[in-house]
PDB file of N, CA and C in Angstrom:
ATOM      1  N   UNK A   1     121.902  41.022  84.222  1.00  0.00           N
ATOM      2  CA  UNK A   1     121.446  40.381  82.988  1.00  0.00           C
ATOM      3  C   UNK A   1     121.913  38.930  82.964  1.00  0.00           C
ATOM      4  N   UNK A   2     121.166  38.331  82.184  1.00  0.00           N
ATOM      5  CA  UNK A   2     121.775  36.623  82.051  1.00  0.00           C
ATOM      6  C   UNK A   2     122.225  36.596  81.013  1.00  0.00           C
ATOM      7  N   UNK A   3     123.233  35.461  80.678  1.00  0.00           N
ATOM      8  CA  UNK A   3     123.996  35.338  79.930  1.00  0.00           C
ATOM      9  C   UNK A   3     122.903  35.359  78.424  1.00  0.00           C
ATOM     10  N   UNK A   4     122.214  34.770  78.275  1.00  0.00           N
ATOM     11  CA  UNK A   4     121.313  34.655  77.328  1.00  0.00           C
ATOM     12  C   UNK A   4     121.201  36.191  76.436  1.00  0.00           C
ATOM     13  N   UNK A   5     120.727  36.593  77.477  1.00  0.00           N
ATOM     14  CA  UNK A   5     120.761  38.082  77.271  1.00  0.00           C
ATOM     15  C   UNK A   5     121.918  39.039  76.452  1.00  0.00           C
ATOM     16  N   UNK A   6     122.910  38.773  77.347  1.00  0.00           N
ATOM     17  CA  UNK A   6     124.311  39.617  77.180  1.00  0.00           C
ATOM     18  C   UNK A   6     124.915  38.724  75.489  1.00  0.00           C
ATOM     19  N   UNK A   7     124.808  37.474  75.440  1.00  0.00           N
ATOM     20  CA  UNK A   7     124.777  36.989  74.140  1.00  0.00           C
ATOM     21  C   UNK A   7     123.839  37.895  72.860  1.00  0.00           C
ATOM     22  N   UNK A   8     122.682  37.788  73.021  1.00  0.00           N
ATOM     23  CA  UNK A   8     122.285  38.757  71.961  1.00  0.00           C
ATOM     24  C   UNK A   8     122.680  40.029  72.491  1.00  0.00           C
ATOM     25  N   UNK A   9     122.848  40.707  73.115  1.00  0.00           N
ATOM     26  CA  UNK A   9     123.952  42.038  72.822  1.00  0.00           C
ATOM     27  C   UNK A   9     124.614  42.049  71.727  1.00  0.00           C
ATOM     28  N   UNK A  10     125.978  41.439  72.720  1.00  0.00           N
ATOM     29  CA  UNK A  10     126.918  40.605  71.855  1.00  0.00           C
ATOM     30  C   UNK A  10     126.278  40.357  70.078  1.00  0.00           C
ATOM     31  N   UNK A  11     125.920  39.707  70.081  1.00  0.00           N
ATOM     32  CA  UNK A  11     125.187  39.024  68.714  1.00  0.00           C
ATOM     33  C   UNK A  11     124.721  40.685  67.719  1.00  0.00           C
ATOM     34  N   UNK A  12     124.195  40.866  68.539  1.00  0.00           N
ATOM     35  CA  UNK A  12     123.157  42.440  67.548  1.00  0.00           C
ATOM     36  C   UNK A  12     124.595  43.358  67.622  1.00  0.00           C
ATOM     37  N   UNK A  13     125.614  43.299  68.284  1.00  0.00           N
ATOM     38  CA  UNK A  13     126.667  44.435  67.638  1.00  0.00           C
ATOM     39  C   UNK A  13     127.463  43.581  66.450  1.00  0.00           C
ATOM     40  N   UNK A  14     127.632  42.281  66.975  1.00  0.00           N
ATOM     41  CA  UNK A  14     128.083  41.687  65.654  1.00  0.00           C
ATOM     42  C   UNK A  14     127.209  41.549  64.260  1.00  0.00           C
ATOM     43  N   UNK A  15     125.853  41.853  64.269  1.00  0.00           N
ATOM     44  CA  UNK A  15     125.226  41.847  63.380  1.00  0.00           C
ATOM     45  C   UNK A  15     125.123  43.024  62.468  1.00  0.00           C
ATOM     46  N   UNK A  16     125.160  44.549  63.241  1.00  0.00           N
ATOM     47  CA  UNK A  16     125.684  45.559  63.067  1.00  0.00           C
ATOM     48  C   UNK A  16     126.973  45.938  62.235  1.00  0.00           C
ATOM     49  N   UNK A  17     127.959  45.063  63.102  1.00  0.00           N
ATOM     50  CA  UNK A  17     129.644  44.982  62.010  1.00  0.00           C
ATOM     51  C   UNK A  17     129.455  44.702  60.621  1.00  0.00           C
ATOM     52  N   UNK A  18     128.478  43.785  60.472  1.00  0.00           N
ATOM     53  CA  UNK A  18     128.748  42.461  59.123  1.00  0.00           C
ATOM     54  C   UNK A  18     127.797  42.823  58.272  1.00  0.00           C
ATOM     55  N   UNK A  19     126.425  43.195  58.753  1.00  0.00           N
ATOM     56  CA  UNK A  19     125.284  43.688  58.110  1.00  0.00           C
ATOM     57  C   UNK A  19     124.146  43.323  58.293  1.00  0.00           C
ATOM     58  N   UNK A  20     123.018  43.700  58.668  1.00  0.00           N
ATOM     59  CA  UNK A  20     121.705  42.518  58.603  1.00  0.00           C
ATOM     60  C   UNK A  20     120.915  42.201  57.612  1.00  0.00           C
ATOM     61  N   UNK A  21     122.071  42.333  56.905  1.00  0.00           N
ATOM     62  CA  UNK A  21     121.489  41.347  55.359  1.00  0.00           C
ATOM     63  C   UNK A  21     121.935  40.093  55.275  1.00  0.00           C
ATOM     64  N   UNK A  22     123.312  39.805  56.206  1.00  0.00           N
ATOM     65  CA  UNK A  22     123.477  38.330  56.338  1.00  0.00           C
ATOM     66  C   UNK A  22     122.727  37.612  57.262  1.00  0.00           C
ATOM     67  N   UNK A  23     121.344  38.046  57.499  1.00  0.00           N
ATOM     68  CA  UNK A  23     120.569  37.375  58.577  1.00  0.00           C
ATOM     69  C   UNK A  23     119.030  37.716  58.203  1.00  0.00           C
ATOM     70  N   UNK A  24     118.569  36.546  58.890  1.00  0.00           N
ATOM     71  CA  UNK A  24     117.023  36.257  59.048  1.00  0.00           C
ATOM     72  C   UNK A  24     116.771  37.158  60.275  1.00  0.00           C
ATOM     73  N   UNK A  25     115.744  38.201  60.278  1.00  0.00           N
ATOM     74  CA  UNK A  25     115.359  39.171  61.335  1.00  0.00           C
ATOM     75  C   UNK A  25     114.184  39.143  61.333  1.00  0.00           C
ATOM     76  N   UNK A  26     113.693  38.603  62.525  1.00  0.00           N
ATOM     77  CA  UNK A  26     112.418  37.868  62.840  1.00  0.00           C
ATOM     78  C   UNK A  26     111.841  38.709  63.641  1.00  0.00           C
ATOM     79  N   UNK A  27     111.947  39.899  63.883  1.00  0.00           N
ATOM     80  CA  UNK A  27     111.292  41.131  64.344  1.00  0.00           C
ATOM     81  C   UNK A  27     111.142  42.237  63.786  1.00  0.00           C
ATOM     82  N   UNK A  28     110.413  42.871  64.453  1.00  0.00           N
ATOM     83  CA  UNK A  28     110.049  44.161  63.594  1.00  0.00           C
ATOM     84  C   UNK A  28     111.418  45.109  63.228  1.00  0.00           C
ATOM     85  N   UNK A  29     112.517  44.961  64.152  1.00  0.00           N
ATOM     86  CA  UNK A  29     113.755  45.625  63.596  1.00  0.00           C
ATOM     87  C   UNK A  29     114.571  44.510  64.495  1.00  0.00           C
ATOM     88  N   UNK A  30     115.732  45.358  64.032  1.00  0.00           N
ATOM     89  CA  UNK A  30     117.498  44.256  65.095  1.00  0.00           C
ATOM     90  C   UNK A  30     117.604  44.926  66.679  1.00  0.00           C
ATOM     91  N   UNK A  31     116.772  46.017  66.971  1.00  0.00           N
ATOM     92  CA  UNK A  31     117.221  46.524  68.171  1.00  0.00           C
ATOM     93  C   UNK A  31     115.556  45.712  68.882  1.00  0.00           C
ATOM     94  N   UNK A  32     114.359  45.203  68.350  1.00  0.00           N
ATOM     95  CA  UNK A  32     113.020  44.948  69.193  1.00  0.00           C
ATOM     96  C   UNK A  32     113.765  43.265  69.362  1.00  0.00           C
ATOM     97  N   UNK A  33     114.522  42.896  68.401  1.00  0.00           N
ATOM     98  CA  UNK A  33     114.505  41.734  68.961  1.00  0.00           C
ATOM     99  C   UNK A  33     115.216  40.936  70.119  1.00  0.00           C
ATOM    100  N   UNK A  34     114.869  39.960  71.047  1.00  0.00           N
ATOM    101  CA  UNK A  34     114.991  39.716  72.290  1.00  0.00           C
ATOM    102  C   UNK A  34     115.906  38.402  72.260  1.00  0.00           C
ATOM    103  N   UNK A  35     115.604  37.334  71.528  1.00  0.00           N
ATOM    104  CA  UNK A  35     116.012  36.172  71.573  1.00  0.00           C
ATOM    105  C   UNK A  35     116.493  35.973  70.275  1.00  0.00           C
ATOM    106  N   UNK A  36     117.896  35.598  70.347  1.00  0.00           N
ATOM    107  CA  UNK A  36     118.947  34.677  69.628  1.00  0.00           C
ATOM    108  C   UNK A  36     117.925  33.962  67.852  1.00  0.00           C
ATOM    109  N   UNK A  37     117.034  33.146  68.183  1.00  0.00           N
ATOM    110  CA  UNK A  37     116.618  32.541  67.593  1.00  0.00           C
ATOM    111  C   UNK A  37     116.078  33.698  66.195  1.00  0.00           C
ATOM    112  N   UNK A  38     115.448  35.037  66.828  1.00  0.00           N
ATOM    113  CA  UNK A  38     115.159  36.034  65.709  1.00  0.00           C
ATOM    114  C   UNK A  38     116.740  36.686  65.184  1.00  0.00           C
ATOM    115  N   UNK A  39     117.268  35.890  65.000  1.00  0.00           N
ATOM    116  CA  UNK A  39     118.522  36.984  64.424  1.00  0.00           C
ATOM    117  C   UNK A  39     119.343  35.494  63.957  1.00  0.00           C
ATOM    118  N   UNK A  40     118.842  34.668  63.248  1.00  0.00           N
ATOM    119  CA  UNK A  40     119.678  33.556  62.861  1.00  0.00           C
ATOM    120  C   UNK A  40     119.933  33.986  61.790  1.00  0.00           C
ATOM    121  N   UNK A  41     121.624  33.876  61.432  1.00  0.00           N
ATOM    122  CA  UNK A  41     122.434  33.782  60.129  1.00  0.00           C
ATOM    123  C   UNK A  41     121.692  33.565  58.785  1.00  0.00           C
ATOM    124  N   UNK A  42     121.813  33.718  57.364  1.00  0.00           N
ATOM    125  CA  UNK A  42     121.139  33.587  56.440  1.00  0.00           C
ATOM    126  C   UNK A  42     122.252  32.603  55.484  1.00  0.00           C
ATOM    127  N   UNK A  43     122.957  31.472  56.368  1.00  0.00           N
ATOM    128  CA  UNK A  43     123.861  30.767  55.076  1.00  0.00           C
ATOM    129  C   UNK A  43     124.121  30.925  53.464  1.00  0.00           C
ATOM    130  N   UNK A  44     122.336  30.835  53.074  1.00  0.00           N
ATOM    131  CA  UNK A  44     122.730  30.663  51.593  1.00  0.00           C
ATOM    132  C   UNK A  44     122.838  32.109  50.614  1.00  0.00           C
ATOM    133  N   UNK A  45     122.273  33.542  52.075  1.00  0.00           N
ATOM    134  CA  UNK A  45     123.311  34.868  51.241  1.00  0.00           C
ATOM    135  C   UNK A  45     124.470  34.752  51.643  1.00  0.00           C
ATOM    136  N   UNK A  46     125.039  34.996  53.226  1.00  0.00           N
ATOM    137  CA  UNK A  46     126.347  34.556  53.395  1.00  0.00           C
ATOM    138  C   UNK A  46     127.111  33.407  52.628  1.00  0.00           C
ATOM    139  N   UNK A  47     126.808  32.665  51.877  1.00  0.00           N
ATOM    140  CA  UNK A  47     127.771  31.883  51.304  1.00  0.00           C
ATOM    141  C   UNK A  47     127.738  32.561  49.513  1.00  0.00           C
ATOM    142  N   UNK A  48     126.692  32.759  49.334  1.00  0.00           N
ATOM    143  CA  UNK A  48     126.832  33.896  47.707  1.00  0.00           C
ATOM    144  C   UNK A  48     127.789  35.121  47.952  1.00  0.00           C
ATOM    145  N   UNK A  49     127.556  35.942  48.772  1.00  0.00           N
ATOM    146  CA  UNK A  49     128.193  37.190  49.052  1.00  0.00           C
ATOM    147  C   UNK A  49     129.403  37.284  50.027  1.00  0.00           C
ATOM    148  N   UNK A  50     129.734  36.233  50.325  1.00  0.00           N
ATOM    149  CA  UNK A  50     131.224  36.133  50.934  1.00  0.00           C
ATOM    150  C   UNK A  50     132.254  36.860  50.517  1.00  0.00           C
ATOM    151  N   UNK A  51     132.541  36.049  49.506  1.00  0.00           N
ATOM    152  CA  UNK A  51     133.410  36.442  48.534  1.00  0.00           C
ATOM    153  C   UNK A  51     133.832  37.759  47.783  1.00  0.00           C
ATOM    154  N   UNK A  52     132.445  38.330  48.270  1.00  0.00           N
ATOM    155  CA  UNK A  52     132.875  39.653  47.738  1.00  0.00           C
ATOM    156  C   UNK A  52     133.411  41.095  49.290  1.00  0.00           C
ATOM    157  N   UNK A  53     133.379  40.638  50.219  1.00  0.00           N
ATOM    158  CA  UNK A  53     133.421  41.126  51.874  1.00  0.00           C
ATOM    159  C   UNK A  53     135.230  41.415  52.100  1.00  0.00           C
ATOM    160  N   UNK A  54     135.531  42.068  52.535  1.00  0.00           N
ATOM    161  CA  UNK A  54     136.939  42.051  53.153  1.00  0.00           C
ATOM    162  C   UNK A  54     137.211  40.715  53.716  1.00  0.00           C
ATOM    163  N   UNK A  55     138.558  40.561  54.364  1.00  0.00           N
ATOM    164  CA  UNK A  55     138.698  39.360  54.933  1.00  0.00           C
ATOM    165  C   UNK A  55     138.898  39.480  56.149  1.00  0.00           C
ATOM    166  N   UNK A  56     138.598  40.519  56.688  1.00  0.00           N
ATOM    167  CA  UNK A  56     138.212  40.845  58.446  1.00  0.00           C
ATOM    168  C   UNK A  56     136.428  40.635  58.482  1.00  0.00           C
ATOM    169  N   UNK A  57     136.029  40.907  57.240  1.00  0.00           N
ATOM    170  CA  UNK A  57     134.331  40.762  57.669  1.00  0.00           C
ATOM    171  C   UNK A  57     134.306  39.112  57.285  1.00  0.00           C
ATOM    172  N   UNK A  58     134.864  38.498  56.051  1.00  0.00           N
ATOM    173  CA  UNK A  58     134.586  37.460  56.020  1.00  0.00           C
ATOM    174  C   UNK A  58     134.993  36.183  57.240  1.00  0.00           C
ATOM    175  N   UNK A  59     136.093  36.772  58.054  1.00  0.00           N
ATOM    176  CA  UNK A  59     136.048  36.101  59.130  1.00  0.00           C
ATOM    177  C   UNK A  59     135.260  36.009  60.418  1.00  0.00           C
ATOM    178  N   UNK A  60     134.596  37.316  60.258  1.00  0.00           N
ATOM    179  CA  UNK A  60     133.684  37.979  61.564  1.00  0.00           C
ATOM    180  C   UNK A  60     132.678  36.995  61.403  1.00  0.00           C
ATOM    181  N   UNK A  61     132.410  37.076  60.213  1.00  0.00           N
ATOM    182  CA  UNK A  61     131.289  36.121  59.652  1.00  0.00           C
ATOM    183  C   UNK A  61     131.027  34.675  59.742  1.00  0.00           C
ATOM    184  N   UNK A  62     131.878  34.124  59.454  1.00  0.00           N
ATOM    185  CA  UNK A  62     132.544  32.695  59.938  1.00  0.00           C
ATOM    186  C   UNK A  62     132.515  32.262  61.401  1.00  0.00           C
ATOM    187  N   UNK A  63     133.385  33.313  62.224  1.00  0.00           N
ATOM    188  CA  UNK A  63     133.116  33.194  63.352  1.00  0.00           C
ATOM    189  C   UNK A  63     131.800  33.215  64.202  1.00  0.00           C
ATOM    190  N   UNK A  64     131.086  33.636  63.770  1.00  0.00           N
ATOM    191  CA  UNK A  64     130.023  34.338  64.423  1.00  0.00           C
ATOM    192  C   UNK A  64     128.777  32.965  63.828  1.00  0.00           C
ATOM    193  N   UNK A  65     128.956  32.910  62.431  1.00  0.00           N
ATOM    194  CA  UNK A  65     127.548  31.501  61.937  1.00  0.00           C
ATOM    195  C   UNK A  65     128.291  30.105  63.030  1.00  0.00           C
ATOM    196  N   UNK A  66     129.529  30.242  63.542  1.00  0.00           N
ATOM    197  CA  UNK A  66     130.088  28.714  63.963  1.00  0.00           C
ATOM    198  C   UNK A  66     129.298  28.670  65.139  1.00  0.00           C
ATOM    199  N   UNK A  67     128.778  29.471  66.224  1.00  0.00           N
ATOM    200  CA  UNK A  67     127.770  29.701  67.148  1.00  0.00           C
ATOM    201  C   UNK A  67     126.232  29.230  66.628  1.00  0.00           C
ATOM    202  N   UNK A  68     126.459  29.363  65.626  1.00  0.00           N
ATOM    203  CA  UNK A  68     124.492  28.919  65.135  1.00  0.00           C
ATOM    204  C   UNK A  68     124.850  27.610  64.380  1.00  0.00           C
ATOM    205  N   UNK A  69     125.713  27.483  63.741  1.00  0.00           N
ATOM    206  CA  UNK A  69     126.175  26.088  63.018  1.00  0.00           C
ATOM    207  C   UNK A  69     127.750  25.600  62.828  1.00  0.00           C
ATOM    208  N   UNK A  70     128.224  24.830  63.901  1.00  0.00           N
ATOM    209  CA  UNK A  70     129.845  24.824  64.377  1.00  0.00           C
ATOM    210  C   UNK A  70     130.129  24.060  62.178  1.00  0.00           C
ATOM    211  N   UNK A  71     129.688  23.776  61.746  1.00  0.00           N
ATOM    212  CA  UNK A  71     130.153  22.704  60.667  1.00  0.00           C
ATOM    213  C   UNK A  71     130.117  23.628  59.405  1.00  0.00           C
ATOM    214  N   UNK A  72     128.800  24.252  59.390  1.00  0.00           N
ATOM    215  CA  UNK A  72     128.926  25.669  58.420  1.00  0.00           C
ATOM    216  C   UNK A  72     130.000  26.878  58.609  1.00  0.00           C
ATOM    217  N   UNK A  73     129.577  27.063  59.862  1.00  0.00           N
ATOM    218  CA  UNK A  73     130.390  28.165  60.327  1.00  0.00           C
ATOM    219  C   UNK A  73     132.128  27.560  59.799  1.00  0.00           C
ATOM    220  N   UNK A  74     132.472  26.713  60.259  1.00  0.00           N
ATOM    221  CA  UNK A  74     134.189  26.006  59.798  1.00  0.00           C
ATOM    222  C   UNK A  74     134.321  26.112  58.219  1.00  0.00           C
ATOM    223  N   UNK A  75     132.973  25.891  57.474  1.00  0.00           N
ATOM    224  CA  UNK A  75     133.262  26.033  56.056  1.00  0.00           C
ATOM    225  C   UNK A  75     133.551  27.507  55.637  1.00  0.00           C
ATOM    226  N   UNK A  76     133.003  28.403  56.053  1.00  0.00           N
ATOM    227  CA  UNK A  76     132.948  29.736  55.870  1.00  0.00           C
ATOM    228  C   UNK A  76     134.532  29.921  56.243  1.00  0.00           C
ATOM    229  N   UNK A  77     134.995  29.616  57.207  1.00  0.00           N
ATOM    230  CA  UNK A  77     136.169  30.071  57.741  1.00  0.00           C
ATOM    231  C   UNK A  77     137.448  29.504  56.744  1.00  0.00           C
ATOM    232  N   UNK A  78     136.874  28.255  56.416  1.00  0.00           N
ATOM    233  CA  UNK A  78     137.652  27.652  55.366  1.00  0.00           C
ATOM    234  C   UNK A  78     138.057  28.235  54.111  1.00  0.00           C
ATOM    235  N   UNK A  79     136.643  29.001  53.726  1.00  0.00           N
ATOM    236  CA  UNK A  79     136.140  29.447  52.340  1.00  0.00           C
ATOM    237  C   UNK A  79     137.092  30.792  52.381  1.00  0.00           C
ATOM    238  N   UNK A  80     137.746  31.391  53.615  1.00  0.00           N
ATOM    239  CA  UNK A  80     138.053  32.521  54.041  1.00  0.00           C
ATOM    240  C   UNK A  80     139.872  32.653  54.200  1.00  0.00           C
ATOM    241  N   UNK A  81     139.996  31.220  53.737  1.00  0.00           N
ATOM    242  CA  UNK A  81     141.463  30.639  54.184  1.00  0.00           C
ATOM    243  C   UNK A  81     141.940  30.749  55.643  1.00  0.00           C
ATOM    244  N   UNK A  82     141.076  30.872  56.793  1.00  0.00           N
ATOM    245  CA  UNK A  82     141.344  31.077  58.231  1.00  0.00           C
ATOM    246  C   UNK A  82     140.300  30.126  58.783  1.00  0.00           C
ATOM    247  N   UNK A  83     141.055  29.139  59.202  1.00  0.00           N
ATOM    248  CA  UNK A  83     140.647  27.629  59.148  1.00  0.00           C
ATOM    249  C   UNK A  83     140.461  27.967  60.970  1.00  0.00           C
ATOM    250  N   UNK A  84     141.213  28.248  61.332  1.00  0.00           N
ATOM    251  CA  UNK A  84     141.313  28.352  63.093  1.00  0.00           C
ATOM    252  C   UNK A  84     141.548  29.451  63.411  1.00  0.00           C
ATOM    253  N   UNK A  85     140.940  29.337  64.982  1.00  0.00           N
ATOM    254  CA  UNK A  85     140.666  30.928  65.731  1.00  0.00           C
ATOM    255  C   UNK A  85     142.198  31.769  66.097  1.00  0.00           C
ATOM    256  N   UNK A  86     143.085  30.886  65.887  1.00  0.00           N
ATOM    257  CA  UNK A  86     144.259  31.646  66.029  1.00  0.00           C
ATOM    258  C   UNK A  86     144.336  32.476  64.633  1.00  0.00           C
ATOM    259  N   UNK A  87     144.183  32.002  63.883  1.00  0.00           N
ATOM    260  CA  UNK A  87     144.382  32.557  62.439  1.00  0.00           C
ATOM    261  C   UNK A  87     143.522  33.962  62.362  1.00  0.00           C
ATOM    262  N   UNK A  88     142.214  33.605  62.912  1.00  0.00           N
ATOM    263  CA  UNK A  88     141.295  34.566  62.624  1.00  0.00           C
ATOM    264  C   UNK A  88     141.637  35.816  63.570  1.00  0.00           C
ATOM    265  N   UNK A  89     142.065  35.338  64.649  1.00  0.00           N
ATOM    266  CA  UNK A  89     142.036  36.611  65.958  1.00  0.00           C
ATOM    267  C   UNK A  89     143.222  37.571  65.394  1.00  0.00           C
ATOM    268  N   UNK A  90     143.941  37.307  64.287  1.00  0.00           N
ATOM    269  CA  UNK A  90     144.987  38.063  63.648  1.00  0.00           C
ATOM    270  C   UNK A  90     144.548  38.850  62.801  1.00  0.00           C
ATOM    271  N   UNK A  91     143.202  38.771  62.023  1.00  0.00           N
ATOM    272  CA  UNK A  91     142.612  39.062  61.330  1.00  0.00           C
ATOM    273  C   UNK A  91     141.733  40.528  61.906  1.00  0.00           C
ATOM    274  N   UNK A  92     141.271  39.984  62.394  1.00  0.00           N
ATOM    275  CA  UNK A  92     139.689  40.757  63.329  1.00  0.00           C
ATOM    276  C   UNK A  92     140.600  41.826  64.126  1.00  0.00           C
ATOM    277  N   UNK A  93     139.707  43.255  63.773  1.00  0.00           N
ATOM    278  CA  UNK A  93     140.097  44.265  64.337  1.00  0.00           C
ATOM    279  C   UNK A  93     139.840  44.361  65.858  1.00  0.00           C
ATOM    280  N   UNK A  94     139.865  45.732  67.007  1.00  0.00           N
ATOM    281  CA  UNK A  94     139.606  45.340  68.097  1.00  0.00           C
ATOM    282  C   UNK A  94     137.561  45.348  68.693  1.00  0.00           C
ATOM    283  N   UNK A  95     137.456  46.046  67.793  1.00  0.00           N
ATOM    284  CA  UNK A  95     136.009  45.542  67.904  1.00  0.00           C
ATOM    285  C   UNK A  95     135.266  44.589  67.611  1.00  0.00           C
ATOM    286  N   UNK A  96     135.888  43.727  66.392  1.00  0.00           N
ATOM    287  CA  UNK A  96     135.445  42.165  66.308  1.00  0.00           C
ATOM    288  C   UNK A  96     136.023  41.334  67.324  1.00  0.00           C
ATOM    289  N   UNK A  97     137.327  41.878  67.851  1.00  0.00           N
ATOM    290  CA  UNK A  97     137.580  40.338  68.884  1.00  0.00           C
ATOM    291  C   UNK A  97     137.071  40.799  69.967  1.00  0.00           C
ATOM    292  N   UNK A  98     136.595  41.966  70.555  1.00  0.00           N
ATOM    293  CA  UNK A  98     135.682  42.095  71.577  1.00  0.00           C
ATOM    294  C   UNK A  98     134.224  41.876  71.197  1.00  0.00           C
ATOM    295  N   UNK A  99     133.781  41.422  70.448  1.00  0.00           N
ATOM    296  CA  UNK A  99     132.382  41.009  69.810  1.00  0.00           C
ATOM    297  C   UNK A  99     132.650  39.385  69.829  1.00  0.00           C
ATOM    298  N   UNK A 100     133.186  38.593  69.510  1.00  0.00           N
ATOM    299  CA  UNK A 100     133.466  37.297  69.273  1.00  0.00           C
ATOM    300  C   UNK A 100     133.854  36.889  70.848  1.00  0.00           C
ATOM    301  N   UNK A 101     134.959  37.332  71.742  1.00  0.00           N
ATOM    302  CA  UNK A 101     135.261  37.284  72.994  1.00  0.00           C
ATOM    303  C   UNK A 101     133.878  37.447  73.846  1.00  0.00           C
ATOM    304  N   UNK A 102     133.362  38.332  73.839  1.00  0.00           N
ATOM    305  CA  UNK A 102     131.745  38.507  74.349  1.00  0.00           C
ATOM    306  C   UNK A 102     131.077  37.353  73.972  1.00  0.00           C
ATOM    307  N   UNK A 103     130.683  36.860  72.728  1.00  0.00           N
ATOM    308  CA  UNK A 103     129.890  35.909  72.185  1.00  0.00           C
ATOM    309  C   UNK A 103     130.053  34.608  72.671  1.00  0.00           C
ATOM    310  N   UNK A 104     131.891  34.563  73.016  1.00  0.00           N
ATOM    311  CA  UNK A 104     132.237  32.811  73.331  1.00  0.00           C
ATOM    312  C   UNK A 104     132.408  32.951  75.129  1.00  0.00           C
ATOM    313  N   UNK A 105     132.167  34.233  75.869  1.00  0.00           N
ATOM    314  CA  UNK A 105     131.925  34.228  77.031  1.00  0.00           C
ATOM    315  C   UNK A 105     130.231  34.026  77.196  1.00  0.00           C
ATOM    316  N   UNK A 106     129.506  34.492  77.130  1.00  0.00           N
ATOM    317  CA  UNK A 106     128.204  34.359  76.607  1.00  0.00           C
ATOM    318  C   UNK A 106     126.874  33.194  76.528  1.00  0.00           C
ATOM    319  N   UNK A 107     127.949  32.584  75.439  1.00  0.00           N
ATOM    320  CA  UNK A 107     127.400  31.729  74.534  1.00  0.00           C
ATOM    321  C   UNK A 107     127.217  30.191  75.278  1.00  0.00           C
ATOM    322  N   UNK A 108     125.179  30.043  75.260  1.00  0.00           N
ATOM    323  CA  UNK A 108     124.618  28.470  76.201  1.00  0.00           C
ATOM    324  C   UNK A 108     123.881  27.932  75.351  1.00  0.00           C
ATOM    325  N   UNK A 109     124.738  27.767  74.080  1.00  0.00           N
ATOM    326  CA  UNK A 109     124.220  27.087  73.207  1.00  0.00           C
ATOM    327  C   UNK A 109     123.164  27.881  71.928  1.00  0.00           C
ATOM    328  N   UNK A 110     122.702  27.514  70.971  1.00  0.00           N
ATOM    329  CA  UNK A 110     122.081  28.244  70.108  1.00  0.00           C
ATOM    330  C   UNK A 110     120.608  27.312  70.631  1.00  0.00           C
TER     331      UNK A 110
END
């Protein structure tokens, strides 16, 4: 597989963790879709419904939009009081930091 590929893996289990209500799903479901671009983040629910998420999802979350938008994604993390990835990797259980670890091995840009 190419990295491209193994990224949306990656991506669709993290979408799975968090919900796919924090995302635009540009296919007929989360498992038909192929490319990155059908599974982009939904900022302006993720930034309404943050606040109400644990603070292992609200970081998953953060982490994961900083791949589709490094400047949003930092606000979220901000909004989350876990400003940096050291902070967060304390946070995130072992299936989010093997979802995020996958994503930043992965990851050739959005």
């Amino acid at each position: 597989m190419m990295s491209e590929d193994l990224f949306v893996l990656a991506w669709k289990k993290g979408i799975q963790k968090v919900g796919a209500e924090c995302f635009d799903i540009k296919a007929s479901s989360l498992d038909s879709a192929k490319k990155k671009w059908q599974l982009e983040p939904n900022y302006e629910f993720i930034q309404n419904a943050i606040g109400g998420y644990s603070h292992g999802k609200q970081v998953l979350i953060g982490l994961m939009y900083s791949y589709f938008d490094a400047e949003c994604g930092q606000k979220l993390l901000e909004k989350a009081q876990t400003p940096n990835f050291v902070q967060a990797r304390s946070v995130l259980d072992k299936e989010a930091i093997e979802i995020i670890s996958q994503l930043w091995l992965y990851h050739t840009g959005w």
